[in-house]
N, C-alpha and C. Protein backbone atom coordinates (compact mmCIF):
# COMPACT_ATOMS: atom_id res chain seq x y z
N UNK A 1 41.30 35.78 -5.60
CA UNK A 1 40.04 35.93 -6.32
C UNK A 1 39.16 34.70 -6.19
N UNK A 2 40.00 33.69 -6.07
CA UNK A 2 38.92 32.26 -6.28
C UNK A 2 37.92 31.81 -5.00
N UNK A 3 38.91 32.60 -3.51
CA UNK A 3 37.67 32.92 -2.46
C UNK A 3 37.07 33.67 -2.15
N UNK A 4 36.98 34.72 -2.92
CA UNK A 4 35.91 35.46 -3.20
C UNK A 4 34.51 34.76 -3.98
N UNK A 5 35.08 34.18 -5.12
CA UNK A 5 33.95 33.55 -5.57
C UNK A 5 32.92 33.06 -4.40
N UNK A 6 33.63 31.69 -3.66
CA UNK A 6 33.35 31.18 -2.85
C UNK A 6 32.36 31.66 -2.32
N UNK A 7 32.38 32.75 -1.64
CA UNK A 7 31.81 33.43 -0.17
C UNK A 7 30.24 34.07 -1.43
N UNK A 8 30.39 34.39 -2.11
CA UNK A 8 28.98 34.44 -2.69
C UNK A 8 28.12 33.26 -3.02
N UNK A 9 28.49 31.83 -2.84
CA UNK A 9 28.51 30.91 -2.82
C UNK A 9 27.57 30.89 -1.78
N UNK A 10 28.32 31.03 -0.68
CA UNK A 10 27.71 31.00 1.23
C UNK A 10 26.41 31.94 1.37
N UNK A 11 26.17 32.79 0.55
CA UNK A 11 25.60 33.60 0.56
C UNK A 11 23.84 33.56 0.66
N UNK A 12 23.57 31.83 -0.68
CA UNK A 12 22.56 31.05 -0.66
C UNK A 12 21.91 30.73 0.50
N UNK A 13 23.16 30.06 1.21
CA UNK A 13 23.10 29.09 2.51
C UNK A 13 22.30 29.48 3.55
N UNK A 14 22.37 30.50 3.63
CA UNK A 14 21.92 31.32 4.70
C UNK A 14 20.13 31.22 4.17
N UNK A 15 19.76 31.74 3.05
CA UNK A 15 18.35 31.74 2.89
C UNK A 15 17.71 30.82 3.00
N UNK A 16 18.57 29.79 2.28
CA UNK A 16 18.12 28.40 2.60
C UNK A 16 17.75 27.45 4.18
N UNK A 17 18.32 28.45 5.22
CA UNK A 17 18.28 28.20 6.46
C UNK A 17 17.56 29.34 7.22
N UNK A 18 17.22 30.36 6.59
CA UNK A 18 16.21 31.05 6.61
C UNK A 18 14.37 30.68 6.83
N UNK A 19 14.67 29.61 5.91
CA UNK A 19 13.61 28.88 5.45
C UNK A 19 12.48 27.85 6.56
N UNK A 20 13.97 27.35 7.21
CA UNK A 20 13.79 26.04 8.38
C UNK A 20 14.35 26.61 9.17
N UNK A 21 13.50 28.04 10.48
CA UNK A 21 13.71 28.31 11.42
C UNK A 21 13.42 27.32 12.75
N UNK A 22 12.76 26.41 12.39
CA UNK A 22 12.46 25.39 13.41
C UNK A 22 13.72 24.91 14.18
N UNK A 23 14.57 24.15 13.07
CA UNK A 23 15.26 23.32 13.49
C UNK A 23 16.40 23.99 14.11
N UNK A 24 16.26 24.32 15.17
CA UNK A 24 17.42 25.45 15.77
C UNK A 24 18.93 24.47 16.19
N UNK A 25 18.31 23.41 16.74
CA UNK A 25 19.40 22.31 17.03
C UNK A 25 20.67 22.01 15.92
N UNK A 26 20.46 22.29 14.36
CA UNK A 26 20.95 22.22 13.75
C UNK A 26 22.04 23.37 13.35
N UNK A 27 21.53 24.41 13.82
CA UNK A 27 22.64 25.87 13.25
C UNK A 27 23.84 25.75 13.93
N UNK A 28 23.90 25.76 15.29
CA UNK A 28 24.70 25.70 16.28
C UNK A 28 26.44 24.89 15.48
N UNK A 29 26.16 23.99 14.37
CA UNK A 29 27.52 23.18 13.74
C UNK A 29 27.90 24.38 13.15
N UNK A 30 29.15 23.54 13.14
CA UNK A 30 30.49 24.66 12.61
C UNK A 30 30.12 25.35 11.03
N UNK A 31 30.47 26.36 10.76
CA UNK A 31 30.30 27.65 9.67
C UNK A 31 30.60 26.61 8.40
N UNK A 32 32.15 26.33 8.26
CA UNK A 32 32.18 25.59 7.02
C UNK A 32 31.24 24.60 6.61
N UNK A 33 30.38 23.83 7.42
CA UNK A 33 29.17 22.56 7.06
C UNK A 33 27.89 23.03 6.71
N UNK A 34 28.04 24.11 6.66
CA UNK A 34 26.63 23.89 6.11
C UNK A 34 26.18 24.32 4.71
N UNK A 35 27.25 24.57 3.92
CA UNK A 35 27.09 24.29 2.33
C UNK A 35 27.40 22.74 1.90
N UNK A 36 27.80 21.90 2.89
CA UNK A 36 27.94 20.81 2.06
C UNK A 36 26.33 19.69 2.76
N UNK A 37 26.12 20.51 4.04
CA UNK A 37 24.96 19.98 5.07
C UNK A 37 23.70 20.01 4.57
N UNK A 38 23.50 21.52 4.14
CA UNK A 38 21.89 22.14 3.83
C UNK A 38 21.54 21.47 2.73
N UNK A 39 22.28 20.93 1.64
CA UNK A 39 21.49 20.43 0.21
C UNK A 39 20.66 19.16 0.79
N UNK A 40 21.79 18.35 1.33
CA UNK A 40 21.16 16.85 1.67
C UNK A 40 20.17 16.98 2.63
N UNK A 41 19.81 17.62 3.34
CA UNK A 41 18.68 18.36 4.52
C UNK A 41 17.74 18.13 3.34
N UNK A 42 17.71 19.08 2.55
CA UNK A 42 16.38 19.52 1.57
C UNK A 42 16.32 17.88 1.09
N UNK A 43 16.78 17.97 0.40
CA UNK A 43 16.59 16.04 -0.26
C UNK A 43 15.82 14.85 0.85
N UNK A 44 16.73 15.44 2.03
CA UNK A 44 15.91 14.15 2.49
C UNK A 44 14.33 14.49 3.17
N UNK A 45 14.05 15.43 3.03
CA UNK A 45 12.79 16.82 3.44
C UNK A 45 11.37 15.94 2.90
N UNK A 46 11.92 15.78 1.49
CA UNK A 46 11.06 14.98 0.18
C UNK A 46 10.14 13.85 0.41
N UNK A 47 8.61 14.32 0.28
CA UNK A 47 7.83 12.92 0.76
C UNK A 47 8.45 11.33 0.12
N UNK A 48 8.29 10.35 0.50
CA UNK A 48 8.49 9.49 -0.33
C UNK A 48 7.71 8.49 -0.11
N UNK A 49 7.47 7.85 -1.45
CA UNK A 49 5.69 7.38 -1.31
C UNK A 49 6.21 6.09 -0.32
N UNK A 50 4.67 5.56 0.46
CA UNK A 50 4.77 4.39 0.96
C UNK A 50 5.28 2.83 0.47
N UNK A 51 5.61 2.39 0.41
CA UNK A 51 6.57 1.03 -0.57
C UNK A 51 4.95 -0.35 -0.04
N UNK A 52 4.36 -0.62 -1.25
CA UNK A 52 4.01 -1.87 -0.99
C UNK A 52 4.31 -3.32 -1.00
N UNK A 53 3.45 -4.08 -0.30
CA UNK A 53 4.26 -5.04 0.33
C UNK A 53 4.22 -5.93 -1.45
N UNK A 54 5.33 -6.98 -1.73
CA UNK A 54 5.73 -7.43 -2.88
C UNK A 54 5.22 -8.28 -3.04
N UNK A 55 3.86 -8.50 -4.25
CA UNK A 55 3.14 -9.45 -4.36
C UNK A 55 3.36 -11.05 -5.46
N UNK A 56 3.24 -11.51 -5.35
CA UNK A 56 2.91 -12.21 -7.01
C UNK A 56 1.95 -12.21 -7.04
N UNK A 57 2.18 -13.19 -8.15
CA UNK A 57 0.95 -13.17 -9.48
C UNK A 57 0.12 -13.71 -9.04
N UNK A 58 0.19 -15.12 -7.96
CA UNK A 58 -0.18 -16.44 -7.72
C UNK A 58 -1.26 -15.94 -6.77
N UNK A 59 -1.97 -16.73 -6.36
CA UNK A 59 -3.75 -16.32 -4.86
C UNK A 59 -2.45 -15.80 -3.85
N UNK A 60 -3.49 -15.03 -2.91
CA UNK A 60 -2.34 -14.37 -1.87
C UNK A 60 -2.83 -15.54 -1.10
N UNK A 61 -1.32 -15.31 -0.17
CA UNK A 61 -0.84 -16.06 1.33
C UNK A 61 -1.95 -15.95 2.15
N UNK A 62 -2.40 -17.68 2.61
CA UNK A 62 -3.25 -18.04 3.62
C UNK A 62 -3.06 -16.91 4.92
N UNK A 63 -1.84 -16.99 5.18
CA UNK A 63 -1.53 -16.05 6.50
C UNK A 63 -0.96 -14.52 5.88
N UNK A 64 -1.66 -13.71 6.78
CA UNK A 64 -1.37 -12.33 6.24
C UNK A 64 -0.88 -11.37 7.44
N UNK A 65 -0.41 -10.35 6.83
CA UNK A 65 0.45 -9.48 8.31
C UNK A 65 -0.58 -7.99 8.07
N UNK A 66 -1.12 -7.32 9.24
CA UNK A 66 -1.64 -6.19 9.41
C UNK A 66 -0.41 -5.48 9.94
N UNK A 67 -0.49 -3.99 9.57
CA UNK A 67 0.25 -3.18 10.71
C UNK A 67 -0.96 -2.70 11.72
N UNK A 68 -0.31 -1.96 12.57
CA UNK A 68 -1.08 -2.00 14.15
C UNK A 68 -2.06 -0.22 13.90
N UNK A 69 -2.68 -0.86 13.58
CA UNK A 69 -4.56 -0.38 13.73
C UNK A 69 -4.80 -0.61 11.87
N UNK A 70 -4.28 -1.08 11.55
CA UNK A 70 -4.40 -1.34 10.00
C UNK A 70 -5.92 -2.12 9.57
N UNK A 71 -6.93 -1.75 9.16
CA UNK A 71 -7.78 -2.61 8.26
C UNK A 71 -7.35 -3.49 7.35
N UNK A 72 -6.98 -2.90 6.47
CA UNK A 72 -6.42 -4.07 5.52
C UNK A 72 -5.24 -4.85 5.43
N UNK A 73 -4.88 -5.80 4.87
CA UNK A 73 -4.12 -6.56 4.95
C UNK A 73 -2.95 -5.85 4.60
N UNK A 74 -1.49 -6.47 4.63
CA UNK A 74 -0.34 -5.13 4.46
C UNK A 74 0.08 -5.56 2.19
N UNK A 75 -0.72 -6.70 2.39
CA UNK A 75 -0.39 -7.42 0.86
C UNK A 75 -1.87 -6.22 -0.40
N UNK A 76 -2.87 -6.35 0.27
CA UNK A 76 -3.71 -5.43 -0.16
C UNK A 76 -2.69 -4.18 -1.20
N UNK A 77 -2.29 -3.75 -0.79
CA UNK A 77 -2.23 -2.58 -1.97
C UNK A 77 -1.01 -3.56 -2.96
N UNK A 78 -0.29 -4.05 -2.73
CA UNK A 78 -0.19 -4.64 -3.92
C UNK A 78 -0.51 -5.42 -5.00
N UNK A 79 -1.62 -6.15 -4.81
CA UNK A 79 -3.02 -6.58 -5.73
C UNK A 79 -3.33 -5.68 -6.56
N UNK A 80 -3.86 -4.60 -5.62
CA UNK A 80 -4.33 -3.06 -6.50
C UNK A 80 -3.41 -2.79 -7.65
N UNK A 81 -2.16 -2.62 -6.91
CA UNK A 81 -1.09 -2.58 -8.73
C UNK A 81 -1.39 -3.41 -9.11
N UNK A 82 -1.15 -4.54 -9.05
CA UNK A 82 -1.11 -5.63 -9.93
C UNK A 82 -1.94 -5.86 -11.09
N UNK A 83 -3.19 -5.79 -10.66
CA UNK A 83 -4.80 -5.55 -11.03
C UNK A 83 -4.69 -3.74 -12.38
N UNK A 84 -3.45 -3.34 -11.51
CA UNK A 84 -3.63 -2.16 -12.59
C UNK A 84 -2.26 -2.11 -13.68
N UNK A 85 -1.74 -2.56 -13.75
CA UNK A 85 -0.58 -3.10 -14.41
C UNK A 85 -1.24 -3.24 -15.96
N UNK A 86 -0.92 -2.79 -16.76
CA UNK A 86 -1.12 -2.96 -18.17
C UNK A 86 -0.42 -4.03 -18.76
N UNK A 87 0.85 -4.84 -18.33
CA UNK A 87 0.97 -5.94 -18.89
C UNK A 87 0.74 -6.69 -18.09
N UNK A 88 0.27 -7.05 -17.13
CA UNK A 88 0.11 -7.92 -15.98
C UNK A 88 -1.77 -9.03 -16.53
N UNK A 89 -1.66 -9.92 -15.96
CA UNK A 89 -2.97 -10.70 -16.90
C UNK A 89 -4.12 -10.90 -15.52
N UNK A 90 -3.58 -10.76 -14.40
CA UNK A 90 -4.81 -10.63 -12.90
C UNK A 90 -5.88 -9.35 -14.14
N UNK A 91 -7.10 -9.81 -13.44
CA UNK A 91 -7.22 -8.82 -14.04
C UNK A 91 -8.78 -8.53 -12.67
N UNK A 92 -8.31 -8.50 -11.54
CA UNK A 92 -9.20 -8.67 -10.57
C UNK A 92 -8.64 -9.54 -8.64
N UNK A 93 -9.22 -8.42 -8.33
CA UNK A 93 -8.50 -9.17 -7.09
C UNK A 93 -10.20 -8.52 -5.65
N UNK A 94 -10.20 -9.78 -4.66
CA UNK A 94 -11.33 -10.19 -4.08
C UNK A 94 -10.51 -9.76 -2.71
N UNK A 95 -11.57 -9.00 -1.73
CA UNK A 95 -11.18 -8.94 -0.43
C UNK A 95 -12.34 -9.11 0.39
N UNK A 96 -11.48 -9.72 1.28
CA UNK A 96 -13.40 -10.44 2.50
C UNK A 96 -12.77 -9.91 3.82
N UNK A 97 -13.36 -10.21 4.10
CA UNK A 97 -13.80 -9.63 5.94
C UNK A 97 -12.71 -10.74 6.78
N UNK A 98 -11.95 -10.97 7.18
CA UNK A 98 -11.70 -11.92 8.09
C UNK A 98 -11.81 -11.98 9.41
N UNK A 99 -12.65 -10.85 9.93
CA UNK A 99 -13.27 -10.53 11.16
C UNK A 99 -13.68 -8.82 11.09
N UNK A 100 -14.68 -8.61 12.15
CA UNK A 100 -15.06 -7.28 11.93
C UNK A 100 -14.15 -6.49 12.24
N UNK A 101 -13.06 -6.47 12.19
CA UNK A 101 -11.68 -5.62 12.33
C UNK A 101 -10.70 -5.39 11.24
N UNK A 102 -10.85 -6.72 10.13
CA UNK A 102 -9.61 -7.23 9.48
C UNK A 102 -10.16 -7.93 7.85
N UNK A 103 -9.57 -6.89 6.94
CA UNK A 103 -9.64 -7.50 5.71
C UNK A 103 -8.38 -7.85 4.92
N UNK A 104 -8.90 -9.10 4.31
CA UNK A 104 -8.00 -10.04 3.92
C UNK A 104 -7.71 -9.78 2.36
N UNK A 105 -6.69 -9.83 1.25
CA UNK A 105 -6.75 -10.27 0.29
C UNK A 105 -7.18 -11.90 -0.42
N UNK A 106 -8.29 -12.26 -0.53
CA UNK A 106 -9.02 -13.64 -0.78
C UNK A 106 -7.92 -14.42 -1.86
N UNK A 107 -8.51 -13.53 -2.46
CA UNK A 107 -8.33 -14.21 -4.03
C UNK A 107 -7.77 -13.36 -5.53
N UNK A 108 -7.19 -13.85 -6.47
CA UNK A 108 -7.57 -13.00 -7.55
C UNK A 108 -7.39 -14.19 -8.66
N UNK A 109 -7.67 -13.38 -10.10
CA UNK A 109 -8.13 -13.91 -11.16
C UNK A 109 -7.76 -13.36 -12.34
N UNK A 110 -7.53 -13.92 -13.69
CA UNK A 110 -7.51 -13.12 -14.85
C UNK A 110 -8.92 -13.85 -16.05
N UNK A 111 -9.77 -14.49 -15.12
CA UNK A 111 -10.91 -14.51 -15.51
C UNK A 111 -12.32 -13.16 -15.89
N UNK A 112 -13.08 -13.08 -15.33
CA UNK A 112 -13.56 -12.32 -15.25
C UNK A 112 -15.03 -12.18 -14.08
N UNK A 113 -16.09 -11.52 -14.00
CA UNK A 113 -16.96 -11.72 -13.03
C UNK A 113 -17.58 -13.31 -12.44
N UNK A 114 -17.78 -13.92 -13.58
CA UNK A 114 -18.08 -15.40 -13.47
C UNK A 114 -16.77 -16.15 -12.47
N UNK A 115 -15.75 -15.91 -12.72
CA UNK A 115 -14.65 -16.60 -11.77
C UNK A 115 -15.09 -15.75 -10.58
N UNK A 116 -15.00 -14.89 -9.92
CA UNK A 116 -15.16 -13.78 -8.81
C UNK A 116 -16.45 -15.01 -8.38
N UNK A 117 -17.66 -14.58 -8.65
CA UNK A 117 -18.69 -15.46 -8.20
C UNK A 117 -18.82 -17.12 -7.53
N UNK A 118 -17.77 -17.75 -7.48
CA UNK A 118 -17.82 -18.58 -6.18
C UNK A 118 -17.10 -18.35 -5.60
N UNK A 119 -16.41 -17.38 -5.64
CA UNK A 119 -15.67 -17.04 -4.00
C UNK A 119 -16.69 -16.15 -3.09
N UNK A 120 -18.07 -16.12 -3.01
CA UNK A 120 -18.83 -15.37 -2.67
C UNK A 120 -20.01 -16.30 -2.06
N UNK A 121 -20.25 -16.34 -0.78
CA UNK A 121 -21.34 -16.96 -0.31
C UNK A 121 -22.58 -15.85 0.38
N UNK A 122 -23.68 -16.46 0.49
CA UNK A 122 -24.53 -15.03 1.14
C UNK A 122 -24.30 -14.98 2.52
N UNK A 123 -23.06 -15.26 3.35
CA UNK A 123 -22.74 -15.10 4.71
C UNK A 123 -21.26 -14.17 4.25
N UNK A 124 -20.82 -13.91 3.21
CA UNK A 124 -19.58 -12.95 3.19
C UNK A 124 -19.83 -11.60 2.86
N UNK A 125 -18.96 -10.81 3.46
CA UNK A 125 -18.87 -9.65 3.21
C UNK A 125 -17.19 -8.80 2.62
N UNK A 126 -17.73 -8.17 1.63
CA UNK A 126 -16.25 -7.86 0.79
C UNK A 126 -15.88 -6.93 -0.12
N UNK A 127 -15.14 -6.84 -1.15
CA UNK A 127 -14.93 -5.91 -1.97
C UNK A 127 -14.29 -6.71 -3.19
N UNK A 128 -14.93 -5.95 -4.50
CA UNK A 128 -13.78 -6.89 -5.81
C UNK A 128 -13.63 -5.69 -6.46
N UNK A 129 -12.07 -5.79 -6.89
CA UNK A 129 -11.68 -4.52 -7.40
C UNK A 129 -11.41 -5.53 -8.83
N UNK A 130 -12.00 -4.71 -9.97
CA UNK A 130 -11.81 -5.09 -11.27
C UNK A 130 -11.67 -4.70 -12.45
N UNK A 131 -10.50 -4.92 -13.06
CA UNK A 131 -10.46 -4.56 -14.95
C UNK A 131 -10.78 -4.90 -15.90
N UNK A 132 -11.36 -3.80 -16.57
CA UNK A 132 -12.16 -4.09 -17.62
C UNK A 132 -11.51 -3.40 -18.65
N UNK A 133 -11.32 -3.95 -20.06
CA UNK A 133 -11.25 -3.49 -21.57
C UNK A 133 -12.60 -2.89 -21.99
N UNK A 134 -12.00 -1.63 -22.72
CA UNK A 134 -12.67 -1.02 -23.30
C UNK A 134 -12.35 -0.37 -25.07
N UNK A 135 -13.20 -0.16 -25.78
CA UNK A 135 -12.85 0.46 -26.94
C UNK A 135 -12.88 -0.84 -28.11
N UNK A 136 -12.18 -0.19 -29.48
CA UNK A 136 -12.36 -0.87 -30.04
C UNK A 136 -11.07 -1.10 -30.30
N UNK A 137 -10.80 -2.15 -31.77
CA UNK A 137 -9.32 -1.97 -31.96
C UNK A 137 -8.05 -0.90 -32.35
N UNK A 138 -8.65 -0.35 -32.25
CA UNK A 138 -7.73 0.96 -32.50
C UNK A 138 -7.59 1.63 -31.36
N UNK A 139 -8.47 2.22 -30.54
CA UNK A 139 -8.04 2.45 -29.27
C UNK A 139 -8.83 1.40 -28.11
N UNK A 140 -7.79 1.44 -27.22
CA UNK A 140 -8.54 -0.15 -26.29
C UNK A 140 -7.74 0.99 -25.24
N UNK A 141 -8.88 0.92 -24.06
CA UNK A 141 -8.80 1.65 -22.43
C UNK A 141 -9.02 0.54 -21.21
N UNK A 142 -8.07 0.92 -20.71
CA UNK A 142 -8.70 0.32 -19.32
C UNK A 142 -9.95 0.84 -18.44
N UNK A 143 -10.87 -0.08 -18.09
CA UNK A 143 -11.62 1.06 -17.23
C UNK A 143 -11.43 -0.06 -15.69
N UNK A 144 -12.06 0.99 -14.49
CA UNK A 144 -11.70 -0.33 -13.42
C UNK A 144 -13.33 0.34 -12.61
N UNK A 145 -13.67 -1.23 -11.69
CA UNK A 145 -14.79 -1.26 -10.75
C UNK A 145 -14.22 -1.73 -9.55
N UNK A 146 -15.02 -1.26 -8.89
CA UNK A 146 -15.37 -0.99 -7.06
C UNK A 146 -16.60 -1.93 -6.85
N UNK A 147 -16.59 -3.48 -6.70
CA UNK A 147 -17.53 -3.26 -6.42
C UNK A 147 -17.46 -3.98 -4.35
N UNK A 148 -18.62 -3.39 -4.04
CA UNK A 148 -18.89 -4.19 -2.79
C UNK A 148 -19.88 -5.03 -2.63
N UNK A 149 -19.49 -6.07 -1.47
CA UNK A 149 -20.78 -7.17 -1.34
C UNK A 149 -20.71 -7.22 0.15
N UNK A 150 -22.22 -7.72 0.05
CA UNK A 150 -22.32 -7.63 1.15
C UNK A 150 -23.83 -8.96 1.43
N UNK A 151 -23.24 -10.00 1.56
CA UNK A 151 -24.47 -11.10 1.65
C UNK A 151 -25.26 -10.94 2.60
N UNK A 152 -26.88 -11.58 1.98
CA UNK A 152 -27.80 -11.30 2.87
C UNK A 152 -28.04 -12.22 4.34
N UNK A 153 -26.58 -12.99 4.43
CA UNK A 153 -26.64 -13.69 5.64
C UNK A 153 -25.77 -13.25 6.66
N UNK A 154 -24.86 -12.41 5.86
CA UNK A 154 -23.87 -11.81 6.83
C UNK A 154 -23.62 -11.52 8.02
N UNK A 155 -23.03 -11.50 9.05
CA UNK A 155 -23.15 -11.18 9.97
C UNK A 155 -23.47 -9.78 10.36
N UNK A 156 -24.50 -9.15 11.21
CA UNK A 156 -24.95 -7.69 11.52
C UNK A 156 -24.14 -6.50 11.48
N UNK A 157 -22.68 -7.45 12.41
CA UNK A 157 -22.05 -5.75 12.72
C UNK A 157 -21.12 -5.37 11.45
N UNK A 158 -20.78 -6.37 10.97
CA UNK A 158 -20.18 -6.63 9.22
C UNK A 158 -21.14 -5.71 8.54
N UNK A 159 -21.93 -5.84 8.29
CA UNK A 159 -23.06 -5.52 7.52
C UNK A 159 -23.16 -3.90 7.82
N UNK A 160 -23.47 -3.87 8.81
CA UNK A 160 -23.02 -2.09 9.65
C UNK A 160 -21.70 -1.08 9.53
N UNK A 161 -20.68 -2.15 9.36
CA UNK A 161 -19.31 -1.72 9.17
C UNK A 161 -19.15 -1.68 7.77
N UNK A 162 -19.66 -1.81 6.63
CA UNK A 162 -19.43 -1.66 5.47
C UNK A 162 -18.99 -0.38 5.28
N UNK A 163 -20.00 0.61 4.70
CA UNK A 163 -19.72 2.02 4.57
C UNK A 163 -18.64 2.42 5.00
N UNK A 164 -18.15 2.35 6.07
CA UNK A 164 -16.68 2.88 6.72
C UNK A 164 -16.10 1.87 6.49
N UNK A 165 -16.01 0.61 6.18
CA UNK A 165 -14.74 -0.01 5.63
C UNK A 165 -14.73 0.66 3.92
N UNK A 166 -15.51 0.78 3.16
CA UNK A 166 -15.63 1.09 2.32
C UNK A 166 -15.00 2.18 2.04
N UNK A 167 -14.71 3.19 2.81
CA UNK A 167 -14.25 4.34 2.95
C UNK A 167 -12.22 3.91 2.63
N UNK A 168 -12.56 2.88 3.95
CA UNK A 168 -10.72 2.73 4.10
C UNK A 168 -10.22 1.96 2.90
N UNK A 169 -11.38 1.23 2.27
CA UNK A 169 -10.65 0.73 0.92
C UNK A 169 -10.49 1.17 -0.16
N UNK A 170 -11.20 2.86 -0.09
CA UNK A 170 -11.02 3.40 -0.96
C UNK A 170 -9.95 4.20 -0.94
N UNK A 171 -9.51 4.01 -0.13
CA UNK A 171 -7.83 4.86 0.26
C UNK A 171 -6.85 4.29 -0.38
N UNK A 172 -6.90 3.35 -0.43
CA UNK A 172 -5.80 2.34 -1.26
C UNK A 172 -6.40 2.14 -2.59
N UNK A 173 -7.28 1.60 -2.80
CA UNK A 173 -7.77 1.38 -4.23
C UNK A 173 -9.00 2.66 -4.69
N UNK A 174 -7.45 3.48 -4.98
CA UNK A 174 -8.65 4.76 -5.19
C UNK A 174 -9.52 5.30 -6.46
N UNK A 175 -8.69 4.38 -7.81
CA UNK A 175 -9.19 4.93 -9.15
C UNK A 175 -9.96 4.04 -9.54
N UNK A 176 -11.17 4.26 -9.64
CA UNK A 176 -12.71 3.33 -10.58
C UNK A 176 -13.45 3.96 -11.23
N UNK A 177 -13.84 3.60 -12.41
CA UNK A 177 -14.84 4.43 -12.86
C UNK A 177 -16.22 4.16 -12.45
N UNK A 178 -16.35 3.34 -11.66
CA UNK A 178 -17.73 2.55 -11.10
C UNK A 178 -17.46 2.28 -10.22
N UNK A 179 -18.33 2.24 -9.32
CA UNK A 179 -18.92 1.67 -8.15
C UNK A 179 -20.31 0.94 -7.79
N UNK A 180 -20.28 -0.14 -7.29
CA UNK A 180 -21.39 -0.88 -7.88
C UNK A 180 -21.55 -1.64 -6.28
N UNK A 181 -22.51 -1.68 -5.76
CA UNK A 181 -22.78 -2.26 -4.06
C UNK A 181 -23.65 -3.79 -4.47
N UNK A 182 -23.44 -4.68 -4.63
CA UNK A 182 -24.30 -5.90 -4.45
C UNK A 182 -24.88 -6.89 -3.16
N UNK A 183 -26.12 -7.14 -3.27
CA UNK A 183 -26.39 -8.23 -2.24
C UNK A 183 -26.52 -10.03 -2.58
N UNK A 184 -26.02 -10.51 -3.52
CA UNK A 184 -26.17 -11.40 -3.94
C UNK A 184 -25.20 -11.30 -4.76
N UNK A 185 -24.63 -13.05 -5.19
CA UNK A 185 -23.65 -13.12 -6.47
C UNK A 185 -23.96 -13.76 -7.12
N UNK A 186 -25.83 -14.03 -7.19
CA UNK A 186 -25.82 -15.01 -8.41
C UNK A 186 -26.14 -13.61 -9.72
């Protein structure tokens, strides 16, 4: 009686491989494996998010690593947490141009716009992603800004490439309640 149970057991297996007619390379293994085969198949099936690179607290690293056709820096999305972290005290993080190909993580801060403002000359071009408190004491919200700059000395094709970098930084730093484009940081 107890392999009887069994074989209604096997019975799953099959639909479940029903499912993933693709992978034909796989059926061909022996009968008994694939009730213990097909679960871990599905499991490992499972998107799993991208892992960012591990930041501190402290200004990011002079030298930075791109992956290959990457815009932004590979440290970039971890700022973004950081910056969004509810106990964390950054409360702002600065990205510049380090050539018309390649953006850098600059700087960050748990100051506020006034700190941001000398890392900004009218020959840079960039982005400051920033948190802001909101509410009163009883309820207090985070809200966050986008903003971009873009100095009026900048270089042309910088200046041209905004909008579509703008695009790719919004891929990573995707939640703001604002967006705000500046030409000047005084």
């Amino acid at each position: 009686p107890e392999p009887k149970k069994e074989e209604p057991k096997a019975a799953p297996a099959p639909k479940v491989e029903e499912k993933k007619p693709e992978p034909k390379k796989e059926q061909p293994k022996a009968a008994p494996a694939p009730k213990a085969a097909v679960a871990p198949k599905v499991e490992e099936k499972k998107p799993q998010a991208k892992a960012a690179a591990p930041v501190a607290s402290g200004q990011p690293p002079k030298s930075q690593e791109w992956g290959r056709g990457d815009l932004l820096s590979k440290c970039c999305e971890g700022y973004y947490n950081l910056v969004r972290q509810d106990g964390a005290d950054v409360n702002w993080v600065l990205l510049k141009h380090e050539s018309n190909t390649k953006i850098r993580a600059e700087a960050v801060g748990t100051g506020g716009l006034s700190e941001v403002i000398p890392h900004l000359t009218e020959k840079d071009t960039g982005f400051v992603y920033m948190r802001f408190q909101t509410g009163d004491a009883e309820s207090k919200r985070a809200k966050f800004v986008l903003f971009s700059f873009c100095g009026p000395r900048a270089p042309i094709m910088r200046k041209a490439k905004m909008s579509v970098h703008k695009a790719d930084v919004k891929q990573i730093f995707a939640s703001s309640a604002l967006e705000i484009h500046a030409t000047e940081a005084s």
